[in-house]
PDB file of N, CA and C in Angstrom:
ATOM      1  N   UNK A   1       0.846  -1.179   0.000  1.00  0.00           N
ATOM      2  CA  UNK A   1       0.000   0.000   0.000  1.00  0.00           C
ATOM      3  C   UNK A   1       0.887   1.237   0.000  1.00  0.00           C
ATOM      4  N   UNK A   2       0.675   2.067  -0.982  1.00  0.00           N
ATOM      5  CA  UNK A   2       1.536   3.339  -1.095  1.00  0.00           C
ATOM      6  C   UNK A   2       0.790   4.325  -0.087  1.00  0.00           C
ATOM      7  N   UNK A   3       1.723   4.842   0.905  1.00  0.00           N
ATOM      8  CA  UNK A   3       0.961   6.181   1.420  1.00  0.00           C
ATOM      9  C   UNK A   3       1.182   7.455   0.705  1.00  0.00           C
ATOM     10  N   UNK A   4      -0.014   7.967   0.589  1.00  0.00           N
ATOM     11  CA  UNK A   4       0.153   9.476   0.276  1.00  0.00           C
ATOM     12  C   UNK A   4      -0.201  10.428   0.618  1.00  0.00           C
ATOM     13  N   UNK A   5       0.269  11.845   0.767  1.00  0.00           N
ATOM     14  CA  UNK A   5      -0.725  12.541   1.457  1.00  0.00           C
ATOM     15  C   UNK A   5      -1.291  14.181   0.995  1.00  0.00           C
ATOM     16  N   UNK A   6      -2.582  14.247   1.075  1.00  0.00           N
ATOM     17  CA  UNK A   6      -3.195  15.365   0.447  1.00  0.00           C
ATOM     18  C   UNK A   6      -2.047  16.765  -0.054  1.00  0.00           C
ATOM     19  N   UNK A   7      -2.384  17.362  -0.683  1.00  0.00           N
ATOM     20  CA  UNK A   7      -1.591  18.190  -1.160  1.00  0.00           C
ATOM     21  C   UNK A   7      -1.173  19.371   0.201  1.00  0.00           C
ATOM     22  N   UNK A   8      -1.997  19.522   0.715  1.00  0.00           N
ATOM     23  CA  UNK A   8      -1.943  20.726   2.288  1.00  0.00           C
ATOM     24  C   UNK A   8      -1.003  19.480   2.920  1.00  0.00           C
ATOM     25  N   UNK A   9      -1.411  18.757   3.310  1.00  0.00           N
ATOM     26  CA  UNK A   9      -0.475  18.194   4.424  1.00  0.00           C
ATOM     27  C   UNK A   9       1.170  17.573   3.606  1.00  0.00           C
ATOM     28  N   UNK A  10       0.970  17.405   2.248  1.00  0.00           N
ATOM     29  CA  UNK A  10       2.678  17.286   1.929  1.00  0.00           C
ATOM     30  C   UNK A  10       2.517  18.411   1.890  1.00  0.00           C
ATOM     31  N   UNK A  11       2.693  20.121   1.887  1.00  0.00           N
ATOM     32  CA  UNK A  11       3.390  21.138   1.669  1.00  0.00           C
ATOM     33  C   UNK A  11       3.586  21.320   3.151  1.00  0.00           C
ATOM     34  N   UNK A  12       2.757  21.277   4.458  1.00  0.00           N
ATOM     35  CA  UNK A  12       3.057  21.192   5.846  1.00  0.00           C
ATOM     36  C   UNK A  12       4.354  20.020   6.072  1.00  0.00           C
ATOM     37  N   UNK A  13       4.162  19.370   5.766  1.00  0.00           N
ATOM     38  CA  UNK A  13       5.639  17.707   5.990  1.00  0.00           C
ATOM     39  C   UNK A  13       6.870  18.498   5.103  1.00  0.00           C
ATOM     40  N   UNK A  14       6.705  19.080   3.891  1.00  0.00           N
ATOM     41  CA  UNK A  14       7.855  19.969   3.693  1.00  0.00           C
ATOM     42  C   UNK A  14       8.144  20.911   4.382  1.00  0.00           C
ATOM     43  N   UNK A  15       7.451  21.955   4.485  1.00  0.00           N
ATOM     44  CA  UNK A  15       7.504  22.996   5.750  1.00  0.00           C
ATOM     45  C   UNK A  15       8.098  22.517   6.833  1.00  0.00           C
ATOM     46  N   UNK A  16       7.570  21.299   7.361  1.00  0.00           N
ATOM     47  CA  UNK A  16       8.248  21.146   8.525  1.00  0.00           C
ATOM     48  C   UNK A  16       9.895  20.932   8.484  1.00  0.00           C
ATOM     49  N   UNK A  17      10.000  19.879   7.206  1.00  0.00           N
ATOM     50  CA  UNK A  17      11.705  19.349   7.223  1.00  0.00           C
ATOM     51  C   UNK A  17      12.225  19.917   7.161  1.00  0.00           C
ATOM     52  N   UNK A  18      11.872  20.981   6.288  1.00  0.00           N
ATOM     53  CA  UNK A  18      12.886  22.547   6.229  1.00  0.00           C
ATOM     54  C   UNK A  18      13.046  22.614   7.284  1.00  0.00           C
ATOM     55  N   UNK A  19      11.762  23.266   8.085  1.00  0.00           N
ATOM     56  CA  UNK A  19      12.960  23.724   9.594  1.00  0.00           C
ATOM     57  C   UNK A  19      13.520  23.261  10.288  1.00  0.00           C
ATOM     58  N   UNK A  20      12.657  21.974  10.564  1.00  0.00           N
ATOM     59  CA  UNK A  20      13.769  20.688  11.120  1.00  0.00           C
ATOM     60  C   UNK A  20      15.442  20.872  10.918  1.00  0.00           C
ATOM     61  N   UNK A  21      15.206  20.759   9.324  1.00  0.00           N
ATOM     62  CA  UNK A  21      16.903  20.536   8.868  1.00  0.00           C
ATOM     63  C   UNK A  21      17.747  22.047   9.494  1.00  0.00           C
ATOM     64  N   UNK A  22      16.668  23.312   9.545  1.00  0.00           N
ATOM     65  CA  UNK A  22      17.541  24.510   9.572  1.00  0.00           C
ATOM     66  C   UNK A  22      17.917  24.458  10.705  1.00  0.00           C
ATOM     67  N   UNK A  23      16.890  23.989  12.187  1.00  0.00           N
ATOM     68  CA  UNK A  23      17.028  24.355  13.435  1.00  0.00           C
ATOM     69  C   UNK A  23      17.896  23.487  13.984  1.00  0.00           C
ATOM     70  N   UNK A  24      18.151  21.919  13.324  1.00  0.00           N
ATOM     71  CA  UNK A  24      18.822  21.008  14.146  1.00  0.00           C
ATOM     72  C   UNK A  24      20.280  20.888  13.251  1.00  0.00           C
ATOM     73  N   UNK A  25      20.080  21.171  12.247  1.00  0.00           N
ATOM     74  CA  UNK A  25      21.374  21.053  10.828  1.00  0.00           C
ATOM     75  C   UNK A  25      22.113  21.997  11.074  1.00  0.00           C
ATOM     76  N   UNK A  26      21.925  22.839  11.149  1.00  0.00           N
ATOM     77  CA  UNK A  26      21.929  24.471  10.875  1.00  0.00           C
ATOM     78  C   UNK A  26      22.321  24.751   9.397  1.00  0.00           C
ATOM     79  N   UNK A  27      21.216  24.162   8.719  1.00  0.00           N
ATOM     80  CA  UNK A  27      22.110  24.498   7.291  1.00  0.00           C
ATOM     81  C   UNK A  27      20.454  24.286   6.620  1.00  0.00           C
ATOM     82  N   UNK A  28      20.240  25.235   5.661  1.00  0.00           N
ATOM     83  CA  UNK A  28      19.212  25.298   4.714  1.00  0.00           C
ATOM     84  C   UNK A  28      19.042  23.902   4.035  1.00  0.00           C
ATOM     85  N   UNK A  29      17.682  23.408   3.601  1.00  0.00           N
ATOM     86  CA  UNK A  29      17.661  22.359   2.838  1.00  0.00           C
ATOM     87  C   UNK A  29      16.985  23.154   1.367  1.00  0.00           C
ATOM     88  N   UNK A  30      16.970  22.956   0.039  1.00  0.00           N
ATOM     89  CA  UNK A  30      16.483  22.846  -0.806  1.00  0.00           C
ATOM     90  C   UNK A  30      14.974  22.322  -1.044  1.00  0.00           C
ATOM     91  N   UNK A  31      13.920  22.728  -1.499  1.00  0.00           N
ATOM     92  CA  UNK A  31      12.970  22.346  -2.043  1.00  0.00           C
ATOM     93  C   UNK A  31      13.368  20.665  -2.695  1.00  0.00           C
ATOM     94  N   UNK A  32      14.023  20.781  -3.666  1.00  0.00           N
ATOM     95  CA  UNK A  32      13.979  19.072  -4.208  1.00  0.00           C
ATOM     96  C   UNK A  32      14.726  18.143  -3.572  1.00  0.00           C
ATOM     97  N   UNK A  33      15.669  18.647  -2.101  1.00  0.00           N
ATOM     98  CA  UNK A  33      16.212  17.988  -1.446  1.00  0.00           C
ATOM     99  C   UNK A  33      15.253  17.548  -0.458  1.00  0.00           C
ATOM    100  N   UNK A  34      14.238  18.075   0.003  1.00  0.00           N
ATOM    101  CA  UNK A  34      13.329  18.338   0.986  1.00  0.00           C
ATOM    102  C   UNK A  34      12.095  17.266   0.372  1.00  0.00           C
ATOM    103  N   UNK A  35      11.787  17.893  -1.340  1.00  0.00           N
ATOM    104  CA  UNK A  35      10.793  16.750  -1.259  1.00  0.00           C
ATOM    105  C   UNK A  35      11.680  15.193  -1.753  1.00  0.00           C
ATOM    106  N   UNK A  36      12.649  14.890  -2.051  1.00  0.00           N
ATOM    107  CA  UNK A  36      13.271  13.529  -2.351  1.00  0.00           C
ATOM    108  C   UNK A  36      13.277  13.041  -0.517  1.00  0.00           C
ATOM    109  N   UNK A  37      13.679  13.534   0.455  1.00  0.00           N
ATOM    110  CA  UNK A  37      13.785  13.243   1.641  1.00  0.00           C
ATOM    111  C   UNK A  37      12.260  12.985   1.907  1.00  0.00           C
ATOM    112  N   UNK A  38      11.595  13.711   2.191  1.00  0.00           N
ATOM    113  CA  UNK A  38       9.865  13.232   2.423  1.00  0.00           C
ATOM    114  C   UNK A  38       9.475  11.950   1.645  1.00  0.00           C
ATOM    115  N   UNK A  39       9.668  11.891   0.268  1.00  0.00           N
ATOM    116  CA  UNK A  39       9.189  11.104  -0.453  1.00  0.00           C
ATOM    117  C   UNK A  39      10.399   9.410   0.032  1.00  0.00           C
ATOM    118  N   UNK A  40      11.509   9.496   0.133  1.00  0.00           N
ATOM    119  CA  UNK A  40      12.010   8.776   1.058  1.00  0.00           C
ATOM    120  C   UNK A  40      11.618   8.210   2.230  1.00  0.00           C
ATOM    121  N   UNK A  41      11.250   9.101   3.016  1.00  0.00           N
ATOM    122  CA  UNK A  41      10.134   8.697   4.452  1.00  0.00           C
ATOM    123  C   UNK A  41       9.208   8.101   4.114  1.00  0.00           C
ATOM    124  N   UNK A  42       7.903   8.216   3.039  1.00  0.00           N
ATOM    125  CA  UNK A  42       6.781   7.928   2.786  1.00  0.00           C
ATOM    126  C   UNK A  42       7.375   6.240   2.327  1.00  0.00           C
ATOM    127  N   UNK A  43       8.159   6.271   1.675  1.00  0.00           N
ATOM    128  CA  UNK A  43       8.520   5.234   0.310  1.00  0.00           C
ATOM    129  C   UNK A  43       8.770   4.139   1.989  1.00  0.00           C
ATOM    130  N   UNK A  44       9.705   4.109   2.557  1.00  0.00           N
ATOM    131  CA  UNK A  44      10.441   3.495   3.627  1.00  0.00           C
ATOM    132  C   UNK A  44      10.492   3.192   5.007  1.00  0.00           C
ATOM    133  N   UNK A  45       9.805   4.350   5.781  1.00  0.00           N
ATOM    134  CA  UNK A  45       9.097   4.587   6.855  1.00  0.00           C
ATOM    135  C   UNK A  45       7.984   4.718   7.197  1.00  0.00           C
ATOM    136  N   UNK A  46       7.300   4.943   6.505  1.00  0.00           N
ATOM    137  CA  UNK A  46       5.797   5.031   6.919  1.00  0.00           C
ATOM    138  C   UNK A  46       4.865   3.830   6.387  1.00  0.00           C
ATOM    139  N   UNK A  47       5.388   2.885   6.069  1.00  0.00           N
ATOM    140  CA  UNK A  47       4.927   1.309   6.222  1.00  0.00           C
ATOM    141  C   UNK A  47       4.996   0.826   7.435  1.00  0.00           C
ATOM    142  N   UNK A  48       6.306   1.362   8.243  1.00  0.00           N
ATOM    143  CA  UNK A  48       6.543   0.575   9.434  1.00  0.00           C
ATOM    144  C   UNK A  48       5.985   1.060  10.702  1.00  0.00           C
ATOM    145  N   UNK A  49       5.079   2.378  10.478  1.00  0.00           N
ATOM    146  CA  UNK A  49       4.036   3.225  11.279  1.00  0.00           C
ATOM    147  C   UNK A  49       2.489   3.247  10.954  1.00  0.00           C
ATOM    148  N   UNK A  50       2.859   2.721   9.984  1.00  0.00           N
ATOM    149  CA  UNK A  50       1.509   2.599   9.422  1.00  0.00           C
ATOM    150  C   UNK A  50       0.840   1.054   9.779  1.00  0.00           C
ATOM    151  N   UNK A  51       1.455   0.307   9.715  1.00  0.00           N
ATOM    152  CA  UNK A  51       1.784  -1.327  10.144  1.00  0.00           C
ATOM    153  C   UNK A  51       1.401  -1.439  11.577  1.00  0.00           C
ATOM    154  N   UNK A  52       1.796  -0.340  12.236  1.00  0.00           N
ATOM    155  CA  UNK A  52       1.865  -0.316  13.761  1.00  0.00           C
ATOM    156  C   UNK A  52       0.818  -0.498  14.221  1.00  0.00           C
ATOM    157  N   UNK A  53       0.238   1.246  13.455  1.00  0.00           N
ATOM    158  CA  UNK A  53      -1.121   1.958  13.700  1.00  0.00           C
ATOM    159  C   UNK A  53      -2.115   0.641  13.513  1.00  0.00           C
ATOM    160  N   UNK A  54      -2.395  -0.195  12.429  1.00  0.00           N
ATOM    161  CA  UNK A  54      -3.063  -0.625  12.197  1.00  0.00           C
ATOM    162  C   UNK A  54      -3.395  -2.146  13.134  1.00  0.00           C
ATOM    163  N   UNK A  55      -2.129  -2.541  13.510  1.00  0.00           N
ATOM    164  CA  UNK A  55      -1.745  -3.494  14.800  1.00  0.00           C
ATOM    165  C   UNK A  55      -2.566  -2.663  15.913  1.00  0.00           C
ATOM    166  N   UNK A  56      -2.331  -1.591  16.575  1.00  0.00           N
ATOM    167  CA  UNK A  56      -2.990  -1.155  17.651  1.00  0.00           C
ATOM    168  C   UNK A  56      -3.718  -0.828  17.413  1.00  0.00           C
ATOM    169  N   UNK A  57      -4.845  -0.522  16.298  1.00  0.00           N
ATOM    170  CA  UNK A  57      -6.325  -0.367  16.072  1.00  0.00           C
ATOM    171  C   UNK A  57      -6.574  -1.816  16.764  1.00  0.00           C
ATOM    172  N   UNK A  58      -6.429  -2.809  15.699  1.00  0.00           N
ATOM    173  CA  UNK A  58      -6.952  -4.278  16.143  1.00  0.00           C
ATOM    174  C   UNK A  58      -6.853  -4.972  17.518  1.00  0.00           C
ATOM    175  N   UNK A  59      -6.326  -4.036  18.438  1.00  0.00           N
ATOM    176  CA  UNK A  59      -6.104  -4.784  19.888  1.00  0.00           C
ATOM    177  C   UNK A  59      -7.078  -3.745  20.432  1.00  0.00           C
ATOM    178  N   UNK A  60      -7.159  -2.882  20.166  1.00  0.00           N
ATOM    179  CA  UNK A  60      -8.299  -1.767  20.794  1.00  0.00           C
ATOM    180  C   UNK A  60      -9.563  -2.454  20.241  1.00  0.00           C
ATOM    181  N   UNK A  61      -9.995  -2.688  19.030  1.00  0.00           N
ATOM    182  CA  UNK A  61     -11.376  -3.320  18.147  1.00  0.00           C
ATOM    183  C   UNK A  61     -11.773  -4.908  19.319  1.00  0.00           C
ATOM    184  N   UNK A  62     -10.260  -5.435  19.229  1.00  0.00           N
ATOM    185  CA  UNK A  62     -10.501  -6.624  20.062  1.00  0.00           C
ATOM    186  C   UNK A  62     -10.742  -6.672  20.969  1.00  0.00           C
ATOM    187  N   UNK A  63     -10.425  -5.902  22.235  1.00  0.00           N
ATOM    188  CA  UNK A  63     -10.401  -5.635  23.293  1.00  0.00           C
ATOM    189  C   UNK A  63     -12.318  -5.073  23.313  1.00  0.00           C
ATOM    190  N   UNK A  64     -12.599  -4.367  22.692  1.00  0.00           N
ATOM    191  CA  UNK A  64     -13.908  -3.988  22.566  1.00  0.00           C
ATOM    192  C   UNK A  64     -15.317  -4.761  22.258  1.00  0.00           C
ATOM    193  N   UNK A  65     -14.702  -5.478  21.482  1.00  0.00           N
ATOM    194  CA  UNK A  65     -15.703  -6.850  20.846  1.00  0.00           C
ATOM    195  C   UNK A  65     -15.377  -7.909  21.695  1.00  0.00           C
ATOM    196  N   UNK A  66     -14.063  -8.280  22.489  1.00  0.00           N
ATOM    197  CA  UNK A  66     -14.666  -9.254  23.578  1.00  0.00           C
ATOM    198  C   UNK A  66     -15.756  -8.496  24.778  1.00  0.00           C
ATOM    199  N   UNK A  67     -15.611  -7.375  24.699  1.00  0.00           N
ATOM    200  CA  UNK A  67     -16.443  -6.757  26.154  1.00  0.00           C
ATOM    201  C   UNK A  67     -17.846  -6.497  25.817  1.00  0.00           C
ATOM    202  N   UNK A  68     -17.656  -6.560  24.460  1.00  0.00           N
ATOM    203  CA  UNK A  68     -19.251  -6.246  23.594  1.00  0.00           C
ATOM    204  C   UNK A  68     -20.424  -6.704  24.571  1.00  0.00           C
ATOM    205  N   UNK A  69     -20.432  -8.003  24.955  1.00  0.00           N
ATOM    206  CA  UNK A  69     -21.854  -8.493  25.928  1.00  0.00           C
ATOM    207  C   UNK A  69     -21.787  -7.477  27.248  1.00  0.00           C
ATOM    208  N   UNK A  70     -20.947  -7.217  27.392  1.00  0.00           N
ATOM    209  CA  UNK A  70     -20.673  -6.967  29.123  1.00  0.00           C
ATOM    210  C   UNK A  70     -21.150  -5.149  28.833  1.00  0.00           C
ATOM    211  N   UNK A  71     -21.117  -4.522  27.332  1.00  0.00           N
ATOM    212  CA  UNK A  71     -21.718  -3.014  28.142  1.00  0.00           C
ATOM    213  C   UNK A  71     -22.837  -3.153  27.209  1.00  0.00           C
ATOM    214  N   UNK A  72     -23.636  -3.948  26.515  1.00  0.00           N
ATOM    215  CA  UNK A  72     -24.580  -3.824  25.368  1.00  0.00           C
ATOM    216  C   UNK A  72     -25.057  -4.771  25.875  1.00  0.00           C
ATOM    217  N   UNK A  73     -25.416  -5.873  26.574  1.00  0.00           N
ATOM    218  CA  UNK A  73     -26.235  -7.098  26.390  1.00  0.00           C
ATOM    219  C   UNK A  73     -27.232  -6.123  27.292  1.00  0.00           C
ATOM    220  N   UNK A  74     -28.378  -6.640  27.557  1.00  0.00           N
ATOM    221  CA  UNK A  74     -29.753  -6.146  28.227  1.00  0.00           C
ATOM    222  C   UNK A  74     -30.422  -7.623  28.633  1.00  0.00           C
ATOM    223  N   UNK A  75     -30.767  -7.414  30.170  1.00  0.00           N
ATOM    224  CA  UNK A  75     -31.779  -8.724  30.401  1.00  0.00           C
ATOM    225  C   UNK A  75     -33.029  -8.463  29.565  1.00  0.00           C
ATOM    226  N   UNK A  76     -33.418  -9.943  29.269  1.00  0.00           N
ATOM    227  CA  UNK A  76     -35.070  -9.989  28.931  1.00  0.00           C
ATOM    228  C   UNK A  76     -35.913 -10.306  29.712  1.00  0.00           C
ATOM    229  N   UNK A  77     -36.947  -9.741  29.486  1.00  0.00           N
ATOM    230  CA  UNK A  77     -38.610  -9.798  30.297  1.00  0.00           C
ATOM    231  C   UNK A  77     -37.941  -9.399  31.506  1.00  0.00           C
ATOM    232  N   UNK A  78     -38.130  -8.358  32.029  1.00  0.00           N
ATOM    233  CA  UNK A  78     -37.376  -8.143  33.327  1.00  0.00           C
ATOM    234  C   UNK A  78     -39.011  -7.233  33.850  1.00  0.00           C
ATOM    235  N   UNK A  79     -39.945  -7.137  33.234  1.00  0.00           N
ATOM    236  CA  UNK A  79     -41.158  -6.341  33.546  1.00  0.00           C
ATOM    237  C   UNK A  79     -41.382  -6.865  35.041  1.00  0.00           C
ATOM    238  N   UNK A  80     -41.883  -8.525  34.949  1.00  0.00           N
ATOM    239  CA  UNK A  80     -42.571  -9.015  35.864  1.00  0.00           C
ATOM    240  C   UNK A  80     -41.816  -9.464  37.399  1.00  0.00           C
ATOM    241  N   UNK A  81     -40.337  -9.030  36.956  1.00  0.00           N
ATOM    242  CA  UNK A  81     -38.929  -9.116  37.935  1.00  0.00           C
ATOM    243  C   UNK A  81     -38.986  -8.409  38.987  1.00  0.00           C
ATOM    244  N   UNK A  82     -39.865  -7.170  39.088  1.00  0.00           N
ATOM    245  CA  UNK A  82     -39.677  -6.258  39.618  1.00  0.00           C
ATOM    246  C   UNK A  82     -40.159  -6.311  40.936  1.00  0.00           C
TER     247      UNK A  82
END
């Protein structure tokens, strides 16, 4: 699965590396250095976060659907119980 991301949020993920690179580098990055580096991350790293994410959805889903009876079940005929 290729990730990609909307046009606003890759020009924010560039925005950011720039300053990243300026504040921690101390050295300017380039526009096509900036997007080959992002597009690097996406290509290489963000399978292995994305992989994650989707691992800890399914233990949260699971965790939820075993408890499913315990906050949704309802007694029946409980009228004449009373």
């Amino acid at each position: 699965m290729s990730l990609e991301l909307s046009e606003a949020k890759r020009t924010q993920a560039l925005d950011s590396l720039k300053r990243f690179y300026q504040e921690h580098m101390d050295e300017e990055i380039g526009d096509l250095r900036a997007v080959m580096l992002l597009d690097f991350f996406l290509k290489e790293l963000a399978p292995t976060v994305y992989n994650r994410a989707v691992g800890d959805v399914q233990a949260v889903l699971a965790a939820q659907v075993q408890d499913l009876e315990g906050t949704c079940w309802e007694a029946e005929f409980g009228y004449w119980k009373r």
